[in-house]
Protein backbone atom coordinates (compact mmCIF):
# COMPACT_ATOMS: atom_id res chain seq x y z
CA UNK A 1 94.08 103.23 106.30
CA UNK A 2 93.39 105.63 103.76
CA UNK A 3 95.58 106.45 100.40
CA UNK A 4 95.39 108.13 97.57
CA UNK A 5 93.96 106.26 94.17
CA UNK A 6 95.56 105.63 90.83
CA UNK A 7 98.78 106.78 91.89
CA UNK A 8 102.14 104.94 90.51
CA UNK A 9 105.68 104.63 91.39
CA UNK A 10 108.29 103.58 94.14
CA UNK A 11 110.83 104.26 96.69
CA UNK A 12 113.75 102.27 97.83
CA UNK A 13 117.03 102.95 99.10
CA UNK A 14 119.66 102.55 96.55
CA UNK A 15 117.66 103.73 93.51
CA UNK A 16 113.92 104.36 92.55
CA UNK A 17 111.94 101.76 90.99
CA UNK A 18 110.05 101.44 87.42
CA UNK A 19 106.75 99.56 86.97
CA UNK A 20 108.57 97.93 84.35
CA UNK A 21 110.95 96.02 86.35
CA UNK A 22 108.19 93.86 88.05
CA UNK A 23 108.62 90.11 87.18
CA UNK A 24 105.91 88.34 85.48
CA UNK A 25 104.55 84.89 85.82
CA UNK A 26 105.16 82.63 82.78
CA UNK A 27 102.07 83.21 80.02
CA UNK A 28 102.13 87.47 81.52
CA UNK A 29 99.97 87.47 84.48
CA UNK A 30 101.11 89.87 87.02
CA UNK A 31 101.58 88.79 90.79
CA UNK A 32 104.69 86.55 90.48
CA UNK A 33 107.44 86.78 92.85
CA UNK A 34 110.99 85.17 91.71
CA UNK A 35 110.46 83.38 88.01
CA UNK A 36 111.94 79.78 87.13
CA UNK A 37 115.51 80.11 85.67
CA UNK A 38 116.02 83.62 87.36
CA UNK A 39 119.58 83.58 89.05
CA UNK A 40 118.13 85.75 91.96
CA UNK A 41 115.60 83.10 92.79
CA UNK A 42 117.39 81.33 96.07
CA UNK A 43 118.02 84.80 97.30
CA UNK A 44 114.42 85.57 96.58
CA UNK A 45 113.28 82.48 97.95
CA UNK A 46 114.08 83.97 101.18
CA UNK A 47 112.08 87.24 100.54
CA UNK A 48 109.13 85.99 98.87
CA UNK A 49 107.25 84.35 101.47
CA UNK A 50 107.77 87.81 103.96
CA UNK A 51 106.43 89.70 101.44
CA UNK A 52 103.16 87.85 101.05
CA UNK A 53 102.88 87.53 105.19
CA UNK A 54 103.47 91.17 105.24
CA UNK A 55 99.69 91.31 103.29
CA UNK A 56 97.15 91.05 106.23
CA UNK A 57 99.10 93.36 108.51
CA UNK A 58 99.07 96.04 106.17
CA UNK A 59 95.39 95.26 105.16
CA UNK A 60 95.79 93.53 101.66
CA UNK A 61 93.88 90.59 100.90
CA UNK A 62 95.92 87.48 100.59
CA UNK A 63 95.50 87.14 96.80
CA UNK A 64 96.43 90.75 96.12
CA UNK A 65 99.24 90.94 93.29
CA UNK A 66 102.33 90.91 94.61
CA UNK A 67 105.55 91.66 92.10
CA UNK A 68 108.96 91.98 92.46
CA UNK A 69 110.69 95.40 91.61
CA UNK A 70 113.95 95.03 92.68
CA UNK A 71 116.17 93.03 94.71
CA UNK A 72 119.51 95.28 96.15
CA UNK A 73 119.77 96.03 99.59
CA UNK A 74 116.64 94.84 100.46
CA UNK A 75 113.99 93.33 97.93
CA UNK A 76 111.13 95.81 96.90
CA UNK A 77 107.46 94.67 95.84
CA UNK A 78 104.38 96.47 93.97
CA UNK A 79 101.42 95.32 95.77
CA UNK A 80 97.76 95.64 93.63
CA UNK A 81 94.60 94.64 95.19
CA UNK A 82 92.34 95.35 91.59
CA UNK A 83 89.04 94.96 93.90
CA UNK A 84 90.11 97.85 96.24
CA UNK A 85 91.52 99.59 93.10
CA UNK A 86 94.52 100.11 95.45
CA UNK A 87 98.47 100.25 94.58
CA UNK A 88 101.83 100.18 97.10
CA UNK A 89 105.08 99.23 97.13
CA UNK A 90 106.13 96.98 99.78
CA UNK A 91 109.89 97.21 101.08
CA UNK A 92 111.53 93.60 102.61
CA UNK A 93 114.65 94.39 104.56
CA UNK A 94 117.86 92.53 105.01
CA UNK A 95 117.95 90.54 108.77
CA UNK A 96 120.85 92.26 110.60
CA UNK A 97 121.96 95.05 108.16
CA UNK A 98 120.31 97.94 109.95
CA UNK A 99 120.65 98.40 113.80
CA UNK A 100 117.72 98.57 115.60
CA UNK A 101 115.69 101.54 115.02
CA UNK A 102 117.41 102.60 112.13
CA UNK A 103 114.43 102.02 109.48
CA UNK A 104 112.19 103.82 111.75
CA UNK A 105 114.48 106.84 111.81
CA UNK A 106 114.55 107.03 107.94
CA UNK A 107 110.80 106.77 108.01
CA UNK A 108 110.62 109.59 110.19
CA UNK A 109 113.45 111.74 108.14
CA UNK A 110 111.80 110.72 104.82
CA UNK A 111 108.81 112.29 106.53
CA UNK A 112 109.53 115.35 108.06
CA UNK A 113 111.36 116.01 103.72
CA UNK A 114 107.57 115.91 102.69
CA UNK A 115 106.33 118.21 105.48
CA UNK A 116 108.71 120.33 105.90
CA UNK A 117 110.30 120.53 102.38
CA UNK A 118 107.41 119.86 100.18
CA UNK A 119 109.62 117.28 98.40
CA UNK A 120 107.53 114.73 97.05
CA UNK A 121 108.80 111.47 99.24
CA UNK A 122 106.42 108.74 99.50
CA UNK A 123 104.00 108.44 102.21
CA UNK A 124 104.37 105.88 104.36
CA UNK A 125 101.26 103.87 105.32
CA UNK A 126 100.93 102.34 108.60
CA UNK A 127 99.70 99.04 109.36
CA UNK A 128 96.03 98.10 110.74
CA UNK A 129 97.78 98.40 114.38
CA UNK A 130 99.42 101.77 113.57
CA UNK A 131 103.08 100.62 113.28
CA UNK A 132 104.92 101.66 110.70
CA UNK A 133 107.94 99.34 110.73
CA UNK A 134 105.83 95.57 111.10
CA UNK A 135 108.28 92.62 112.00
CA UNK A 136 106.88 89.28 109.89
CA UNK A 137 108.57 86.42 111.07
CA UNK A 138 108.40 83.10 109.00
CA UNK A 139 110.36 80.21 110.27
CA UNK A 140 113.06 81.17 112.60
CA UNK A 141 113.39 84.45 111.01
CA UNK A 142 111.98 87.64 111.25
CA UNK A 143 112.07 90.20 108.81
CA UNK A 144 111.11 94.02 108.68
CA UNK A 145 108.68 95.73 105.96
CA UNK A 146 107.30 98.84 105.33
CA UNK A 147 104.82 100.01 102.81
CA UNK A 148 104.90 102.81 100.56
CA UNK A 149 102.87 105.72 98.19
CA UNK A 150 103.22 104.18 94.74
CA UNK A 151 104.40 107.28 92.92
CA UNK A 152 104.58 108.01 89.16
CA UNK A 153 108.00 108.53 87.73
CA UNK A 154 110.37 107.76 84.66
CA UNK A 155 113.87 108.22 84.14
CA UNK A 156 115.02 111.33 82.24
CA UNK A 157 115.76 111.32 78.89
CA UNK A 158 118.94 111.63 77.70
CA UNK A 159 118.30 115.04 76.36
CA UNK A 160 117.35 116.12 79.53
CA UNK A 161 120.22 115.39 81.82
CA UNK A 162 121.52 118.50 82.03
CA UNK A 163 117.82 120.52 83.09
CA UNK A 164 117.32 117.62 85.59
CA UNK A 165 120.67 117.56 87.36
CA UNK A 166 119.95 121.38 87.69
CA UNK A 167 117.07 120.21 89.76
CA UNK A 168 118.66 117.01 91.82
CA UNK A 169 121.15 119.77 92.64
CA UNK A 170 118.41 122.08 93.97
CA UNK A 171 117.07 118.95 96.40
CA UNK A 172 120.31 118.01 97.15
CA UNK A 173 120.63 121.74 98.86
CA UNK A 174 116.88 121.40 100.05
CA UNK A 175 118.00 118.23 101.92
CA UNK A 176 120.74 119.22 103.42
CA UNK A 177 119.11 122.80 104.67
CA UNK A 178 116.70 120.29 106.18
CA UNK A 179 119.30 117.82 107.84
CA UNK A 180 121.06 120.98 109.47
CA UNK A 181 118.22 122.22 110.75
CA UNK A 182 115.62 119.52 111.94
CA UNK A 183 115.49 118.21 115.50
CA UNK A 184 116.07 114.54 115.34
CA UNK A 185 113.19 112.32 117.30
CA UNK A 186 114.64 110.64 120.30
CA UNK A 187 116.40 107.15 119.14
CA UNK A 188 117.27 108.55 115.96
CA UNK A 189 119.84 106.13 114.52
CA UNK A 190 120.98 105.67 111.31
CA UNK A 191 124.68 104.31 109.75
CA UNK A 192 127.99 106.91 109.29
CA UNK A 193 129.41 106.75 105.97
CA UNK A 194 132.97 107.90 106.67
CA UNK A 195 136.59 106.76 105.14
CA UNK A 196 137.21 103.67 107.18
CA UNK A 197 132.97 102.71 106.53
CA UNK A 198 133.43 103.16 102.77
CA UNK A 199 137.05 102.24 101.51
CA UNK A 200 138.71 102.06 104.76
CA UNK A 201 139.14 99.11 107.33
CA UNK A 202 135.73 98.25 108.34
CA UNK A 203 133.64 99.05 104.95
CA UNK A 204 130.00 98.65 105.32
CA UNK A 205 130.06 97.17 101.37
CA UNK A 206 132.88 94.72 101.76
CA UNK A 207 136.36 95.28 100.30
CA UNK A 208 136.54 97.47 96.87
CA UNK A 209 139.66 95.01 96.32
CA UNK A 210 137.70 92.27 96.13
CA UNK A 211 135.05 93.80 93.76
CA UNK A 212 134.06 91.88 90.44
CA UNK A 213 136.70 92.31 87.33
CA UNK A 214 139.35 93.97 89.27
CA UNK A 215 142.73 93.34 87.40
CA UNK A 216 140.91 93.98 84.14
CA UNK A 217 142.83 96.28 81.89
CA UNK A 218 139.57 96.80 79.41
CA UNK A 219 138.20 100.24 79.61
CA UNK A 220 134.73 101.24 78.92
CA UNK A 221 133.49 104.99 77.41
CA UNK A 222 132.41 107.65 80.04
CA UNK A 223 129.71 109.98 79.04
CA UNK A 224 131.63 113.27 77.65
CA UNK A 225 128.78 115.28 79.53
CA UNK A 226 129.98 114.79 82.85
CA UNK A 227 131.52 118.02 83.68
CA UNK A 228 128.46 119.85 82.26
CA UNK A 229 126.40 117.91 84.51
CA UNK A 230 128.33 118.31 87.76
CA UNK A 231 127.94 122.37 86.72
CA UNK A 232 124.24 122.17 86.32
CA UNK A 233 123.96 120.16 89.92
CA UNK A 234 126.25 123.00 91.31
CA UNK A 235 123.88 125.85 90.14
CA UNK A 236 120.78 124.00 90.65
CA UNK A 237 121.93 123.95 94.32
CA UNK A 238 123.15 127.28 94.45
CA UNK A 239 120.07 128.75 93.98
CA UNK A 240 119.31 127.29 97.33
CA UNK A 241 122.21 127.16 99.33
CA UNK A 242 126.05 128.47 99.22
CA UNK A 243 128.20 126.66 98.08
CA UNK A 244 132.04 127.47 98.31
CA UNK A 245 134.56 126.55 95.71
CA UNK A 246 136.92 124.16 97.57
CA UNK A 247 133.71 121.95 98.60
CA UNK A 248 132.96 122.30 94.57
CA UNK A 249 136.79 121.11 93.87
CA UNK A 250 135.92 117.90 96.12
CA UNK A 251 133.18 117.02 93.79
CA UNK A 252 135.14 114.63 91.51
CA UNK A 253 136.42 112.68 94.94
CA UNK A 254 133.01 111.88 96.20
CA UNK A 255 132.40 110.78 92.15
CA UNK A 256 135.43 108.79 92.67
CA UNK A 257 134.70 107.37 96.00
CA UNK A 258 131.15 106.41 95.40
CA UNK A 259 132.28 104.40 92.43
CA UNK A 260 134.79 102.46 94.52
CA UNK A 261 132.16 101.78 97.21
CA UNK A 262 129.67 100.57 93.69
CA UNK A 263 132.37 98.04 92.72
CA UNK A 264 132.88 96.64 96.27
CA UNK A 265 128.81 96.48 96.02
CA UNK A 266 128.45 95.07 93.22
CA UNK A 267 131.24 92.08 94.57
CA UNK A 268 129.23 91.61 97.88
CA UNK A 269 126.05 91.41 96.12
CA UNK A 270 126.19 89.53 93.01
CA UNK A 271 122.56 88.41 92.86
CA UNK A 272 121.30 92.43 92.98
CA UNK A 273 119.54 93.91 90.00
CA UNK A 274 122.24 96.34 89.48
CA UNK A 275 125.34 94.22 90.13
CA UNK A 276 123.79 91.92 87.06
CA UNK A 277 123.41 94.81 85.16
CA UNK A 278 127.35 96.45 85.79
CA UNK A 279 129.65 93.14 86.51
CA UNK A 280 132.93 94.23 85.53
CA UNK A 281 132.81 96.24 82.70
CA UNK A 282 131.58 98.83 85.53
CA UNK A 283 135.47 97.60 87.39
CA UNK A 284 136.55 98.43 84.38
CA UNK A 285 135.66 101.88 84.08
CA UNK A 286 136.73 102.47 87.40
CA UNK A 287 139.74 102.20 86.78
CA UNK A 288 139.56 104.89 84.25
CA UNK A 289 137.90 107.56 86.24
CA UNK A 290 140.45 106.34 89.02
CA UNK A 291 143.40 107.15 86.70
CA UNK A 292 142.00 110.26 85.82
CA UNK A 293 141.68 111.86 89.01
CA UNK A 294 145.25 110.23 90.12
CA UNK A 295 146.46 112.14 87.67
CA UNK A 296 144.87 115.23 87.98
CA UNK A 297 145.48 115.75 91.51
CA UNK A 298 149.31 114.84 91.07
């Protein structure tokens, strides 16, 4: 299996990860998985022990490093074998959140991006046997993991937010030129993300009612920049693709709805990185952005 050297950086569903986040054993050496004291540690007690089985499939040695990124969805691992000089990120995934087949399909979309896009997803590496997706079962439970390209990245300074929402809105438009056009493989499968799946009756993220702080009447700041950056994604992804002024007049409702869908996260998953991080001031504000587009709509 053959990768690329030095490389740095990671992939994961709900947000990209910083080698910066990875936990460290007590006295700094690198390789721990869930730390004494942490509050994630009986979630990650059930993680931990896939993510060193996952090792020998995917060729590591079983003392290879092995630290935790991030814990959201699914929990997310940097994997360093110093003797190979070799570097990955490891993905764990949830039992029973995806249907069957549905990680292979976003393997195979993430993909056919790089090939056919020349956007710089990860590469995925396949295991010894050639699978992509490997199954590790420990106990009475099996698991699936994938392995990743580490790939170098920081977040954007704050200066920069304007330059570099030009740009997400340029791949935004590069993704969905791709989406329209590419032939699915056979057994593509992956989840819809409509009303009743986000705030509706059956929402994939549990109830935004029952999300953490609601009832709070403390508001939190909103950066003032926000229109300015919603302009800079528009042009970014105009210089790409069309796109016609009532779907631009929508923008603030998907800003809206994919803040209500956060705070019915963020209740479901208390022990995630980011759900620590928000709690309810995130409610909080909210509720804010909610009256704000109640009222400008009325």
């Amino acid at each position: 299996m053959s990768e690329p050297k030095g490389r740095g950086g990671a992939w994961t569903e709900e947000h990209a990860t910083r080698e910066g986040a990875a936990q460290e054993r007590p006295g700094g050496e690198r390789g721990a998985l869930s730390g004494t004291g942490n509050p994630q540690e009986a979630v990650l007690r059930g993680y931990d022990p896939f993510a060193r089985a996952a090792l020998e499939p995917f060729g590591f040695p079983a003392d290879a490093h092995v630290a935790l990124l991030s814990l959201s969805e699914n929990a997310t691992y940097r994997i360093d074998d110093p003797a190979a000089s070799r570097t990955a990120v490891l993905r764990v995934h949830r039992t029973g959140y995806h249907p069957p087949g549905a990680v292979a399909s976003e393997l195979a979309w993430l993909q056919a991006l790089r090939a056919d896009e020349g956007l710089q997803t990860p590469a995925v590496y396949r295991a010894a046997d050639g699978r992509e997706v490997v199954d590790v079962t420990v106990g009475d439970l099996t698991r699936q993991t994938v392995l990743f390209e580490w790939l170098a990245g920081t977040e954007p300074h704050e200066d920069h937010l304007t330059e570099k929402f030009e740009l997400l809105g340029e791949i935004c438009a590069r993704m969905h030129r791709h989406a329209r056009a590419w032939r699915r493989p056979a057994g593509f499968v992956r989840f819809d993300w409509d009303f009743d799946c986000c705030v509706g009756d059956t929402p994939r993220w549990g109830r935004w009612q029952d999300g953490v702080g609601i009832g709070k009447q403390e508001l939190i700041e909103h950066d003032p920049r926000v229109p300015e950056l919603c302009d800079a994604w528009v042009r970014g992804y105009r210089r790409v693709m069309p796109l016609a002024e009532p779907d631009v007049a929508e923008i603030p409702t998907f800003v809206l709805l994919r803040r209500l869908q956060l705070v019915a996260w963020i209740g479901s998953h208390r022990f995630a990185d980011a759900a620590l991080e928000l709690g309810a001031e995130f409610t909080a504000g909210c509720c804010e952005i909610a009256d704000r587009y109640l009222s400008g709509v009325g």
